[in-house]
Protein backbone atom coordinates (compact mmCIF):
# COMPACT_ATOMS: atom_id res chain seq x y z
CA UNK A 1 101.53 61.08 88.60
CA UNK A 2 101.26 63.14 92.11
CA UNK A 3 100.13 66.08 90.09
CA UNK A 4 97.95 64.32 88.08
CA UNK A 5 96.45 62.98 91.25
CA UNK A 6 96.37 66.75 92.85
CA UNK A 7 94.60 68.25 89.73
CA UNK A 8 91.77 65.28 89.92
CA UNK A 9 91.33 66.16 93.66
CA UNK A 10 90.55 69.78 92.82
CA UNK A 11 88.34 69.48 89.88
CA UNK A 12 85.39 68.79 92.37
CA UNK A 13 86.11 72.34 94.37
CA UNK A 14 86.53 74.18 91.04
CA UNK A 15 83.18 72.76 89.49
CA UNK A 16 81.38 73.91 92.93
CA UNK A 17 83.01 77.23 92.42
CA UNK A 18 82.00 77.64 89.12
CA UNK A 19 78.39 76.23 89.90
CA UNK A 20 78.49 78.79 92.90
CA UNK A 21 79.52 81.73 90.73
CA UNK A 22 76.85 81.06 87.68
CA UNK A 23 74.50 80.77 90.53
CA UNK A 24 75.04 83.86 92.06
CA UNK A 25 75.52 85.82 88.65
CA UNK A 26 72.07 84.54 87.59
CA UNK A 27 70.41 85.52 90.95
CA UNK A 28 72.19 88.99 90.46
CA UNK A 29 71.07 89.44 86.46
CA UNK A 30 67.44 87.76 87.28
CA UNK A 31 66.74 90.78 90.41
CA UNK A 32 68.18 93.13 87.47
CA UNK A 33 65.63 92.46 85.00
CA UNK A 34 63.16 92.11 87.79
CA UNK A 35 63.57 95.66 88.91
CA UNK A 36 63.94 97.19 85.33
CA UNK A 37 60.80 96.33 84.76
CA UNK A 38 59.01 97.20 87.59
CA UNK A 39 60.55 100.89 86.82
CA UNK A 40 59.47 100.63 83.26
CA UNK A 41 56.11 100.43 84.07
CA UNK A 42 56.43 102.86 86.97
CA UNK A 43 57.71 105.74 84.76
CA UNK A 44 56.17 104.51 81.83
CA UNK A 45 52.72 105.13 83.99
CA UNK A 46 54.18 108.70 85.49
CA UNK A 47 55.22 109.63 81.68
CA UNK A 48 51.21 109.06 80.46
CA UNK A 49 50.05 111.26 83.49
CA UNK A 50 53.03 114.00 83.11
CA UNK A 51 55.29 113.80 80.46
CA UNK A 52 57.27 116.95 81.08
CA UNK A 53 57.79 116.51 84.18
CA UNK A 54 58.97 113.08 83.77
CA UNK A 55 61.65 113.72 81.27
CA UNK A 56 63.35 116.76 82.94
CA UNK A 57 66.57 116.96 84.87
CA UNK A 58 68.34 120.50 85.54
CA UNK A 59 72.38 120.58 85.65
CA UNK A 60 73.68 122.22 88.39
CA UNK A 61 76.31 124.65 87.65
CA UNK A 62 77.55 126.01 91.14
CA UNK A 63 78.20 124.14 93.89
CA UNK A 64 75.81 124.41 96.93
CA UNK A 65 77.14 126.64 99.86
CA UNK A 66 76.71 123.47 102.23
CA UNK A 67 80.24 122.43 100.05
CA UNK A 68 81.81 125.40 100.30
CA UNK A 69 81.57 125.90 104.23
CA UNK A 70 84.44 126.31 105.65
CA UNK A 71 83.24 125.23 109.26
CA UNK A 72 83.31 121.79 108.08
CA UNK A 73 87.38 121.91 106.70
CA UNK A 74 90.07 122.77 104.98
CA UNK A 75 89.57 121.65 101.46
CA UNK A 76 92.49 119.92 99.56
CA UNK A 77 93.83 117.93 96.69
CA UNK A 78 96.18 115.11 96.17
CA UNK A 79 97.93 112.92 93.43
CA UNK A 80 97.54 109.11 93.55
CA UNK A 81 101.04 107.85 92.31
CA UNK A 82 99.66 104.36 91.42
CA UNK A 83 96.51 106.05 88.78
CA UNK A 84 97.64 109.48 88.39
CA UNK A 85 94.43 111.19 89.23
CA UNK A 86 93.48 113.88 91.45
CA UNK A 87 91.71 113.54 94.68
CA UNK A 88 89.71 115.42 96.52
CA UNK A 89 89.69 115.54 100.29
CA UNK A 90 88.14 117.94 103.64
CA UNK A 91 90.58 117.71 106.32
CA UNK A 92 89.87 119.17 110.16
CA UNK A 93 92.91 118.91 113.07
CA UNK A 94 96.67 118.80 113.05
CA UNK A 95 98.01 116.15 110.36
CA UNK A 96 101.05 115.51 113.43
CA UNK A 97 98.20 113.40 115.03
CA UNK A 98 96.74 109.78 113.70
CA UNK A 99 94.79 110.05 110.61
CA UNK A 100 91.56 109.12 110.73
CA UNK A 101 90.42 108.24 106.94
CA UNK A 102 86.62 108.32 106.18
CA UNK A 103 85.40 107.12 103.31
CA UNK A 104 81.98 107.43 101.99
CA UNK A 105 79.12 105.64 100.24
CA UNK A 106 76.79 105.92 96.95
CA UNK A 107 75.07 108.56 95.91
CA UNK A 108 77.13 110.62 98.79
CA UNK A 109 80.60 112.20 98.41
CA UNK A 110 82.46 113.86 101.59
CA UNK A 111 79.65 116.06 103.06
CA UNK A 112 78.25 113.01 104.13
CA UNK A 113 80.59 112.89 107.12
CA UNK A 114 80.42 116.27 108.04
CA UNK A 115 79.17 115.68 111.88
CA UNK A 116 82.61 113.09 112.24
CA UNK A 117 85.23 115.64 110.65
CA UNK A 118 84.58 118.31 113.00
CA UNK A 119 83.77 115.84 116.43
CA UNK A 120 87.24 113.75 116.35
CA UNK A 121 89.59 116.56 114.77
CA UNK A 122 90.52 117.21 118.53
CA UNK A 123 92.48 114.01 119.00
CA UNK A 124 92.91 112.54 115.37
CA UNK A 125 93.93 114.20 111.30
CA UNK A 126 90.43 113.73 110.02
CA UNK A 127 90.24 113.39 106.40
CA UNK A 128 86.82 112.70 104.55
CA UNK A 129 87.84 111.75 101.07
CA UNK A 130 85.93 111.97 97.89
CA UNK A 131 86.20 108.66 95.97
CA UNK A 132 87.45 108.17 92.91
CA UNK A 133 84.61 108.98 90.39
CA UNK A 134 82.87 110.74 92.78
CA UNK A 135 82.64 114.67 94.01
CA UNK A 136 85.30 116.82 93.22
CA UNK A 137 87.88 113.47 92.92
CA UNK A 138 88.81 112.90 88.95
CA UNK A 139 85.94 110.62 87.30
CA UNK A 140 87.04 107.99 84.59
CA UNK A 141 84.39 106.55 82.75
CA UNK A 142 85.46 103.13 81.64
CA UNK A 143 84.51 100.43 83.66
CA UNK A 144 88.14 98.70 84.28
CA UNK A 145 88.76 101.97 86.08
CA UNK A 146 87.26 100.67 89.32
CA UNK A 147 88.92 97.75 89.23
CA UNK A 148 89.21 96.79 93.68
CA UNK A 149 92.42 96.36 93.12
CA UNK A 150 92.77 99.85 91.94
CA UNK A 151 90.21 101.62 94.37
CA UNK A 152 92.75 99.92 96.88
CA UNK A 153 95.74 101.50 95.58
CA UNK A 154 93.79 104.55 95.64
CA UNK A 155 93.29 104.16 99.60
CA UNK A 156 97.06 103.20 100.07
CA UNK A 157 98.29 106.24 97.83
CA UNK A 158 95.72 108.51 99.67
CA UNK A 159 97.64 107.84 103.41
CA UNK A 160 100.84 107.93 101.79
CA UNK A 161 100.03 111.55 100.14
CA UNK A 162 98.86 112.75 103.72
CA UNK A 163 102.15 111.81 105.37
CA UNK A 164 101.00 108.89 107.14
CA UNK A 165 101.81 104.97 107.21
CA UNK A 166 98.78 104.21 109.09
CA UNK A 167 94.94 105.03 109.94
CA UNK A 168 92.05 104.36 111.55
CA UNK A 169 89.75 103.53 108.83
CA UNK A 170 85.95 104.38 108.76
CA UNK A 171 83.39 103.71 105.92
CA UNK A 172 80.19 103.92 105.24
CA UNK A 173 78.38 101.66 102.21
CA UNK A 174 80.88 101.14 99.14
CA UNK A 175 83.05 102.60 101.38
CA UNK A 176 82.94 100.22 104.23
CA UNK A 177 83.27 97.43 101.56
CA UNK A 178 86.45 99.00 100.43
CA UNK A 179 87.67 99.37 104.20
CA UNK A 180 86.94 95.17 104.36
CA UNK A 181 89.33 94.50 101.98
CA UNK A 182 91.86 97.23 102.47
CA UNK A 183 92.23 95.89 106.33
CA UNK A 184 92.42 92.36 104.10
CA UNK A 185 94.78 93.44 102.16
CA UNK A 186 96.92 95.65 104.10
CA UNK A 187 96.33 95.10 107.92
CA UNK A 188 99.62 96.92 108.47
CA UNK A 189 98.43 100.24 107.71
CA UNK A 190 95.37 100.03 109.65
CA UNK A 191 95.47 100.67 112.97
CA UNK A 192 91.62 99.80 113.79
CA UNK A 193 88.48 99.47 111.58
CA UNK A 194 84.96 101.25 111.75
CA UNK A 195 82.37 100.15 109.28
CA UNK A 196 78.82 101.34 109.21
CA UNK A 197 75.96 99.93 107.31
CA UNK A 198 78.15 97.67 105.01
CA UNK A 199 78.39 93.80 105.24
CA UNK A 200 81.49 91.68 105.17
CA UNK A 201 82.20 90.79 101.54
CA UNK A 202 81.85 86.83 102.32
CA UNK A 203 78.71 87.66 104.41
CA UNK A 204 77.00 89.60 101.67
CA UNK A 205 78.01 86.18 99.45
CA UNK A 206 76.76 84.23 101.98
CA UNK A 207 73.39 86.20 103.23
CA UNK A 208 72.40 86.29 99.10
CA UNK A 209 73.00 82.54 98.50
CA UNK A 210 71.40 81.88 101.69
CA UNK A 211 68.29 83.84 101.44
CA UNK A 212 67.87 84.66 97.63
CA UNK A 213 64.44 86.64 97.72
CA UNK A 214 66.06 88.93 100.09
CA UNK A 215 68.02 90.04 97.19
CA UNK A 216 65.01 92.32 96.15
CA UNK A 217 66.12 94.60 99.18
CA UNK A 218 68.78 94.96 97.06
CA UNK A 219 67.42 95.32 93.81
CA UNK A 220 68.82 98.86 93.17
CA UNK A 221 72.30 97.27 93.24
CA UNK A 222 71.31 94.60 90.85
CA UNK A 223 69.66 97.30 89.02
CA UNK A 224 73.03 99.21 88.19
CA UNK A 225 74.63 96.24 86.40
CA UNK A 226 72.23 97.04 83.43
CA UNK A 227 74.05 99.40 80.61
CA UNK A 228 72.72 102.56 80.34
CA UNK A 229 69.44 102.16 81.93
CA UNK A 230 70.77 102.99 85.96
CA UNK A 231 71.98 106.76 83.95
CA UNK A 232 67.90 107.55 82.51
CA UNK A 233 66.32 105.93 85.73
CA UNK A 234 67.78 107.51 87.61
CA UNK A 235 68.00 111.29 85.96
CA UNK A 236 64.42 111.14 84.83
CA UNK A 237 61.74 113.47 87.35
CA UNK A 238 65.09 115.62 88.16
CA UNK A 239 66.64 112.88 89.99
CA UNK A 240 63.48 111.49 91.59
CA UNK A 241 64.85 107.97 92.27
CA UNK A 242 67.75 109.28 94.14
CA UNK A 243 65.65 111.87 96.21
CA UNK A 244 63.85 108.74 97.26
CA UNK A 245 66.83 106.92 98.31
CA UNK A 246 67.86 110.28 100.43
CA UNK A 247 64.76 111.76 101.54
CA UNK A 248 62.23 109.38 101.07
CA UNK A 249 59.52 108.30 103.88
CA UNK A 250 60.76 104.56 103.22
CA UNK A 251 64.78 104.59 102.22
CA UNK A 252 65.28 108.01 103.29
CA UNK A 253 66.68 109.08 106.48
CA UNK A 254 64.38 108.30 109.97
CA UNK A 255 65.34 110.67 112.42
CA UNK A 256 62.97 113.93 111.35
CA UNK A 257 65.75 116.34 113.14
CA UNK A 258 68.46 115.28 110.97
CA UNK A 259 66.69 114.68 107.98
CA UNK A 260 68.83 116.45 104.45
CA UNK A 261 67.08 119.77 103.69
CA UNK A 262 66.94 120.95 100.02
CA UNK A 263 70.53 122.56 100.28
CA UNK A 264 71.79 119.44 101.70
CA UNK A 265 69.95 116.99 99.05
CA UNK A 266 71.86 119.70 96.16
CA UNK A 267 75.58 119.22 97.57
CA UNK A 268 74.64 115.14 96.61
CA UNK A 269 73.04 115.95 93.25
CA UNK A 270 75.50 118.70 92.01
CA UNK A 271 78.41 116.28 90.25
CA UNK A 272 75.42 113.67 90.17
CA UNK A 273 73.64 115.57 87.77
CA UNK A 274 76.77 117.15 85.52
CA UNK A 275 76.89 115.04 81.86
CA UNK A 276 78.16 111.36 82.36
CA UNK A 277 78.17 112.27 86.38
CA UNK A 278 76.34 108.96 87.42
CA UNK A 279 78.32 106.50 85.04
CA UNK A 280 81.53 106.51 87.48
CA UNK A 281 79.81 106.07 90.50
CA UNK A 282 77.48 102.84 88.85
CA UNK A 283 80.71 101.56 87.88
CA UNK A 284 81.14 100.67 91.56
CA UNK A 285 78.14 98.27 91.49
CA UNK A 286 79.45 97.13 88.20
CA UNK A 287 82.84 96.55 89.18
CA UNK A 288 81.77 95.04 92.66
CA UNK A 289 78.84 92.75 92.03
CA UNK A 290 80.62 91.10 88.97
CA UNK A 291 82.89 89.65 91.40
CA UNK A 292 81.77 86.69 92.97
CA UNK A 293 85.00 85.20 94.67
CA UNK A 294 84.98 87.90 97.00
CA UNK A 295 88.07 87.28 99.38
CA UNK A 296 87.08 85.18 102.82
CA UNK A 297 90.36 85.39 104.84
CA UNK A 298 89.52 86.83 108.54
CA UNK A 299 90.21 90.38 109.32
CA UNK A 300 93.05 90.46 112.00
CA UNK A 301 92.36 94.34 112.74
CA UNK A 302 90.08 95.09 115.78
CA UNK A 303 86.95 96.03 114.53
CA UNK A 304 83.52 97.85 115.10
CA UNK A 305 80.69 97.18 113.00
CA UNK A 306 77.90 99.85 113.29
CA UNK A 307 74.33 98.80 112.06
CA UNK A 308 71.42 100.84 111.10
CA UNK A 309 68.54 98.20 112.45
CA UNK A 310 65.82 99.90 109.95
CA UNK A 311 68.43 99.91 107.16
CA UNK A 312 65.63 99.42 103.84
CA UNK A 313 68.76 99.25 101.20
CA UNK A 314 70.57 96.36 102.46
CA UNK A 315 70.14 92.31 102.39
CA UNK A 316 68.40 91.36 105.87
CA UNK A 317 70.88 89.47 108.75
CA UNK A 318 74.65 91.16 106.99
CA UNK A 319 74.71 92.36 110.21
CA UNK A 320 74.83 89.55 112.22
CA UNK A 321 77.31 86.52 111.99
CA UNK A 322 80.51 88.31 111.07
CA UNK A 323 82.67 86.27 113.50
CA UNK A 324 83.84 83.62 110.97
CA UNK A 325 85.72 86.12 108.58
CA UNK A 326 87.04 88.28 112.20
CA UNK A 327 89.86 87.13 113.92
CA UNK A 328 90.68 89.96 116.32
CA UNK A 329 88.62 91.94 118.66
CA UNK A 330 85.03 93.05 117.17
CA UNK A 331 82.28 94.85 118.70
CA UNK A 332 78.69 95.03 117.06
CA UNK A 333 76.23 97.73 117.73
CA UNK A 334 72.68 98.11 115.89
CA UNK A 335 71.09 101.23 116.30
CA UNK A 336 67.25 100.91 116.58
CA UNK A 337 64.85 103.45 114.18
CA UNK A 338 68.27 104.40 112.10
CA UNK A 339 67.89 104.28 108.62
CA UNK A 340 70.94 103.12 106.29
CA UNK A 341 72.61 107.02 106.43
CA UNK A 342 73.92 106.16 109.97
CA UNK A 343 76.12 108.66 110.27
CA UNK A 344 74.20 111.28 109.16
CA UNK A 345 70.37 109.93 110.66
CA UNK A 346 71.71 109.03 114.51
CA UNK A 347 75.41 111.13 114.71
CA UNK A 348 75.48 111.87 118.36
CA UNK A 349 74.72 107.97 118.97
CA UNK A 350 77.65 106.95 116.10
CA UNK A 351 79.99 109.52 117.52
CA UNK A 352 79.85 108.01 120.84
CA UNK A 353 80.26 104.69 119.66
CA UNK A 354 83.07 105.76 117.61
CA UNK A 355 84.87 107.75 120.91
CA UNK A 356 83.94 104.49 122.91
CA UNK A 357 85.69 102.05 120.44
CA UNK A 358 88.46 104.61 120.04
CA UNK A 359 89.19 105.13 123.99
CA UNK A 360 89.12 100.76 124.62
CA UNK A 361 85.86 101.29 126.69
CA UNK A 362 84.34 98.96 124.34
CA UNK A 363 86.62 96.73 123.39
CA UNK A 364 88.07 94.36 126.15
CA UNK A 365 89.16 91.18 127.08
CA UNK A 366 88.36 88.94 126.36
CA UNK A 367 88.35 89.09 123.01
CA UNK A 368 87.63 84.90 122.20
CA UNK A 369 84.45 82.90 123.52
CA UNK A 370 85.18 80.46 126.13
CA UNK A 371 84.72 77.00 125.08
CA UNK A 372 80.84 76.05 124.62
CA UNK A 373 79.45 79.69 125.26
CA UNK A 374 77.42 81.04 122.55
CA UNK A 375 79.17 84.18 122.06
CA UNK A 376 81.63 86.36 123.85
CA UNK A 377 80.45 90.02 125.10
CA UNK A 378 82.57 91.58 122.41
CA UNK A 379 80.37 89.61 119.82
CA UNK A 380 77.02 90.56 121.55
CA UNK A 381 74.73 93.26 119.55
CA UNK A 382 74.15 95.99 121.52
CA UNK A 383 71.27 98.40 121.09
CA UNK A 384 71.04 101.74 121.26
């Protein structure tokens, strides 16, 4: 009888789950369609005014130089003993010190933290990995492959490997969503938290049921849940989409001193554009968005949350709000005229931050509002 009475009192939180869920899914599927055909009649219109220009992509077959400098590391490889696949990693400074783990975002790979590996290799074992799927890293190409909780495995295996039960954990994009719930999940073996440009998984949740038209900022992700379409989209016009995303006037980069040239743009689309070499990376998106009951515990590990204020990619407001799912210290910083490539648009103003946060000169006590402030100064955005 008490269980009966238990299972009664929870059928009203599981039907508001599952209303929640086919809610979300159908605001996620609806922006899909949306965009598809919005690029259907884009290309459809460039294909009547060029055809063979629309319908041409080139395979790389060498590597750019930019990913074969050896300024920027000391290239490696390691075995994941929970998957068995090869990873690829760029390593700068003495491996005795604290590792410093980056991990990077779509359509990146390592290169994308090139001005971090060489700045912090003085005081930390800086590692810029390639994801699984992505750059030189082994790519399956069935969906169940990028499972979270295998991409976290692949994070935990990935310390281990390097000789280290700890790290201060920085990522960028999917990355930063992977370094949410690995500090979830494992707190222990991280020893403070960096994101940049990527929301809290219960924010993102929360910013999309909230506000559902801002979900068309985000229609690229919705986008990639579609089979087979993301792959021609984005191939067709020699990668034109993703040059956009990169380079673009809108998406791209801001700062005009820092903006990717041509060599740069190639060491993104050289595994990007190798047969099947955009399936693993979609599978992110595909893995990700499909997931609805994204995990809300708070994060116990002191945190800094970066923010790109012109970021063109992302929902509006993930920035904001992220006290409810942090319980330890957290410092926000949004970074006027920066586009959503933080790291790579503003990295003398992200490298301080970083040094800053690393040092405790931004981080302080106290670390809790007093009762019936608004906010405490760790919780204040700061611009820059």
């Amino acid at each position: 009888m008490k269980n009966l009475y238990k299972t009664l009192l929870l059928i009203p939180t599981r039907l508001s789950l599952r209303l929640l869920s086919l809610l979300y899914l159908s605001l996620v599927y609806g922006t899909a369609c949306i965009t598809a055909l919005l690029l259907l009649i884009r290309f459809t219109w460039r294909a009547l005014r060029d055809p063979s220009k629309t319908f041409q992509w080139t395979v790389r077959h060498e590597p750019p130089a930019c990913l074969r400098d050896e300024r920027l590391g000391k290239h490696g490889f390691l075995w994941g003993r929970s998957s068995s696949l090869r990873f690829h990693y760029v390593t700068q400074g003495d491996n005795r010190r604290p590792l410093m783990l980056f991990l990077h975002g779509f359509p990146e790979n390592w290169y994308s933290w090139r001005h971090q590996l060489c700045e912090f290799s003085c005081q930390y074992h800086t590692v810029a990995l390639d994801l699984r799927g992505c750059g030189d890293s082994d790519a399956p190409s069935q969906l169940d492959e990028y499972t979270l909780e295998k991409l976290l495995y692949d994070i935990r295996d990935t310390i281990d490997e390097l000789g280290h039960t700890r790290c201060i954990l920085v990522g960028h994009d999917w990355g930063g969503m992977l370094a949410w719930h690995f500090a979830l999940e494992r707190p222990d073996m991280v020893q403070r938290l960096i994101i940049i440009n990527a929301p809290h998984p219960a924010a993102w949740l929360d910013a999309v049921l909230r506000h559902p038209a801002q979900l068309f900022r985000s229609g690229h992700a919705c986008f990639f849940q579609l089979p087979l379409l993301p792959e021609i989209a984005l191939s067709l016009d020699d990668f034109k989409l993703l040059r956009n995303m990169l380079c673009g006037a809108r998406l791209g980069i801001s700062n005009k001193d820092r903006r990717l040239t041509e060599a740069q743009l190639e060491g993104y689309l050289y595994r990007l554009s190798q047969p099947g070499g955009l399936t693993p990376p979609l599978n992110y998106f595909r893995a990700f968005l499909s997931n609805t009951l994204y995990k809300h515990d708070a994060i116990g590990v002191t945190t800094m949350l970066i923010w790109g204020e012109d970021d063109r990619i992302l929902v509006e407001g993930m920035s904001g709000g992220i006290r409810p799912y942090i319980r330890g210290p957290v410092a926000v910083h949004t970074i006027p005229k920066c586009s959503h490539w933080v790291q790579e648009d503003r990295p003398e103003t992200v490298n301080k931050l970083i040094w800053d946060f690393l040092l405790d000169m931004d981080v302080s006590l106290p670390t809790l509002p007093q009762e019936g402030s608004e906010v405490s100064q760790l919780e204040q955005k700061r611009k820059y």
